[in-house]
Protein backbone atom coordinates (compact mmCIF):
# COMPACT_ATOMS: atom_id res chain seq x y z
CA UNK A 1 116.67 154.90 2.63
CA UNK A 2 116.23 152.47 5.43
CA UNK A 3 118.85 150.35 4.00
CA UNK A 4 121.82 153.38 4.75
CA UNK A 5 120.16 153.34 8.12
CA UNK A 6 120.50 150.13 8.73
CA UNK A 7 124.48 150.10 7.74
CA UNK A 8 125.05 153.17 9.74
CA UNK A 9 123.59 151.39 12.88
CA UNK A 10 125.83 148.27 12.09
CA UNK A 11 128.86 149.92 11.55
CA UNK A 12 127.68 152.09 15.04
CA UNK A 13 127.73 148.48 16.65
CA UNK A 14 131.05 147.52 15.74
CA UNK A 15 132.73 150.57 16.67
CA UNK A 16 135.16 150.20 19.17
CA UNK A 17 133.86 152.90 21.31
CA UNK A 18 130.91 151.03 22.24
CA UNK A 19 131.64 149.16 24.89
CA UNK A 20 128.09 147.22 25.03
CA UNK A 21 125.30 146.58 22.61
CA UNK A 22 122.33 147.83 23.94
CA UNK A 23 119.58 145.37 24.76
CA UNK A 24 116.08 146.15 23.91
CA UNK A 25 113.59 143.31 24.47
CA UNK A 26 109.46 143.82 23.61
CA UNK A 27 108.12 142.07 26.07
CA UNK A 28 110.12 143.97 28.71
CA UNK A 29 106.94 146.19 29.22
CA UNK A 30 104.47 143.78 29.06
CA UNK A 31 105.94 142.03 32.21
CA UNK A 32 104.87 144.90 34.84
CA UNK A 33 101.31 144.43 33.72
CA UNK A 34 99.32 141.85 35.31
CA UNK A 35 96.11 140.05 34.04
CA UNK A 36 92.82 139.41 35.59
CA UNK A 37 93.17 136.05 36.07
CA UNK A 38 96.85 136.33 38.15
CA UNK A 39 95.14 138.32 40.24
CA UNK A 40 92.15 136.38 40.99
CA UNK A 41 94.82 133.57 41.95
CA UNK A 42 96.71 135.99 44.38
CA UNK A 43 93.35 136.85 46.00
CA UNK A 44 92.19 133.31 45.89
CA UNK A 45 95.47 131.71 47.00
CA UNK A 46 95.11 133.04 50.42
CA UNK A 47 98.16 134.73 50.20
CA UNK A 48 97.46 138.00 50.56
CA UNK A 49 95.05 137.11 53.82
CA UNK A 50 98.23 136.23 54.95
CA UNK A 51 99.72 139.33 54.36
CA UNK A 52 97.00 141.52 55.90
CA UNK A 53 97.07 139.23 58.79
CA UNK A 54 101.03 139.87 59.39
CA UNK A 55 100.05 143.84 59.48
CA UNK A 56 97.51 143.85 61.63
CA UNK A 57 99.53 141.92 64.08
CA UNK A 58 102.33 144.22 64.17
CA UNK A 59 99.78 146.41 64.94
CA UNK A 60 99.85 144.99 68.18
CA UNK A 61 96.20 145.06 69.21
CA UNK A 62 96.18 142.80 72.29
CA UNK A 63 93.68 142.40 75.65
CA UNK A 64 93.16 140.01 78.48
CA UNK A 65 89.97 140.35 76.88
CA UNK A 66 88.33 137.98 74.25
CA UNK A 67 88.99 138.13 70.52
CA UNK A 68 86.02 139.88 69.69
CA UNK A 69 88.11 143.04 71.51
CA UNK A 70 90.19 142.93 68.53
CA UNK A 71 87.29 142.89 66.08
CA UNK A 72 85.64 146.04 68.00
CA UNK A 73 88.81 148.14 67.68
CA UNK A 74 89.91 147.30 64.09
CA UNK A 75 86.23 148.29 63.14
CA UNK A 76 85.90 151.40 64.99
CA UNK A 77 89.75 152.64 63.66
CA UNK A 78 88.07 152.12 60.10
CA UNK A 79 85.33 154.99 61.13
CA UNK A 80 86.60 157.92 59.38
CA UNK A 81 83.96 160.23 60.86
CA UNK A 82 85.63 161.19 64.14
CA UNK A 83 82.13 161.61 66.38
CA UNK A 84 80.76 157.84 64.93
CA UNK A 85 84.75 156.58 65.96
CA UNK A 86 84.42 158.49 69.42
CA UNK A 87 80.82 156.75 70.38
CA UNK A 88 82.57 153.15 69.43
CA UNK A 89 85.89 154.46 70.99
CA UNK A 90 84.06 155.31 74.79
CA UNK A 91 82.06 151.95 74.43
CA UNK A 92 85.01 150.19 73.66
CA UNK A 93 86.87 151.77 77.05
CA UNK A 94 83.94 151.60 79.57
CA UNK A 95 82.81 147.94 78.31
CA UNK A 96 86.41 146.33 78.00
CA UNK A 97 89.57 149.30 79.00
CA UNK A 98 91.43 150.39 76.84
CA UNK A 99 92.77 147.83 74.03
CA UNK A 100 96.99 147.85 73.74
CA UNK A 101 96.73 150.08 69.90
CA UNK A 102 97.88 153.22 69.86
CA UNK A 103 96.32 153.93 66.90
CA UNK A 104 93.22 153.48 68.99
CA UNK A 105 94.25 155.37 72.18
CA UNK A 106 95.84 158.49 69.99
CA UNK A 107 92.34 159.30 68.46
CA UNK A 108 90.64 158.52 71.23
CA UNK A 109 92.23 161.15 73.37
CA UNK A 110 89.54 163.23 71.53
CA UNK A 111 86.87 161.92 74.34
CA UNK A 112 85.51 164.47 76.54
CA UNK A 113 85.81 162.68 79.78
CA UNK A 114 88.41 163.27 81.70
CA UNK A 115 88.55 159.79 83.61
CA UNK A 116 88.41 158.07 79.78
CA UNK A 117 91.39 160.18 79.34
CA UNK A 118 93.12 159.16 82.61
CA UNK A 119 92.68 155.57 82.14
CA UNK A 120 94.17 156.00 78.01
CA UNK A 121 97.20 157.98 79.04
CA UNK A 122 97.42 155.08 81.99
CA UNK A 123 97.48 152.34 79.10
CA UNK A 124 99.79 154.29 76.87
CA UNK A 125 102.23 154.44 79.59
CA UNK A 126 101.83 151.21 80.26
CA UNK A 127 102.72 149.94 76.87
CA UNK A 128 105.83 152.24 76.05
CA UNK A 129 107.34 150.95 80.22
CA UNK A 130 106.65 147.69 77.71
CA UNK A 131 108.55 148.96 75.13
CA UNK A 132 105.64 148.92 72.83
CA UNK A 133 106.05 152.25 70.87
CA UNK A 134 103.82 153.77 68.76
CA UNK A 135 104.33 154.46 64.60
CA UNK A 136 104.07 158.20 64.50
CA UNK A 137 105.37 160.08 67.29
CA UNK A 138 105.32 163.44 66.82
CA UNK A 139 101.70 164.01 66.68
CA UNK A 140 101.64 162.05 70.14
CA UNK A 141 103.87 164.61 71.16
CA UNK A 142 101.63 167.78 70.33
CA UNK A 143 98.57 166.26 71.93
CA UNK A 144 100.58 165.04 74.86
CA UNK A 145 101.89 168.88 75.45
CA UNK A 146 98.24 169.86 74.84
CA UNK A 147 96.05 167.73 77.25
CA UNK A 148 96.94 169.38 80.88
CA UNK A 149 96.34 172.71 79.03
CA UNK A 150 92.54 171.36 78.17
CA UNK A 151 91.71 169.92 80.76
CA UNK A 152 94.05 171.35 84.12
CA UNK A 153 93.91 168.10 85.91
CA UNK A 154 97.35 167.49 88.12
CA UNK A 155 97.06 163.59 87.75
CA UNK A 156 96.52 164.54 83.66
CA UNK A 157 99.44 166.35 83.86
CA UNK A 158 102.32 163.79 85.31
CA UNK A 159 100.48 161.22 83.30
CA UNK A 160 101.33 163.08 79.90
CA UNK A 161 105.06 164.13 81.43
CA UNK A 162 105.70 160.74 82.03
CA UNK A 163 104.52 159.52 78.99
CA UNK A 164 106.00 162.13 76.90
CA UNK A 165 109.73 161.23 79.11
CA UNK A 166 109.24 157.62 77.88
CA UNK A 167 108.98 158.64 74.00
């Protein structure tokens, strides 16, 4: 029975409209899977430190500050729990300003003092006159439009309008 199946695929293969024999190969699957051992080289290789290091610098975390600035901020934007991020975040401001990641400054428009905020908003503006802009926009815009509502402070206010102009 397998035989007549063979001949029928055969004679399939030599028709004339088949433009192409189709190619099938085995180990075609096996490629997209990667051992334990390749991977242990990537990680050892120093490669992919490499690769991290390249993202966090487009991040663009910069200060006249000292390095450890950078440190502070990239461990305080990997706080998940907003109130532990906002304690690190108002250290971070009143010990060394505000640090050139918006990132950093968007959450950190959560503080509750007003002259925190001020001195942010000052930074962000700052940064985009530096064309420096930030990766997601939109929610900028919504807590931009939202701040001189919360807090009805007329320096808050042409702050966030000329901020939000600059987007």
């Amino acid at each position: 029975m397998s035989d007549k199946w063979r001949e029928i695929d055969r004679k399939k293969d030599k028709s004339s409209h088949r433009k192409s024999k189709p190619v099938f190969n085995r180990n075609q699957g096996r490629k997209s899977r990667v051992s334990k051992s390749e991977l242990d080289k990537v990680f050892s290789s120093g490669k992919l430190g490499d690769f991290i290091k390249a993202k966090e610098e487009e991040k663009q975390i910069k200060s006249n500050s000292e390095q450890s600035l950078v440190a502070k901020v990239k461990k305080a934007l990997r706080l998940q729990d907003t109130n532990k991020f906002l304690k690190q975040a108002e250290k971070i401001i009143k010990k060394e300003g505000p640090p050139g990641n918006f990132e950093f400054l968007e959450r950190s428009l959560d503080l509750s003092e007003n002259n925190l905020i001020i001195q942010i908003l000052e930074k962000m503006k700052t940064l985009l006159q530096d064309n420096i802009r930030p990766d997601r926009t939109r929610s900028l815009n919504a807590r931009l439009k939202m701040l001189p509502v919360k807090y009805r402070d007329p320096q808050l206010k042409d702050l966030c309008q000329a901020i939000l102009e600059l987007l």
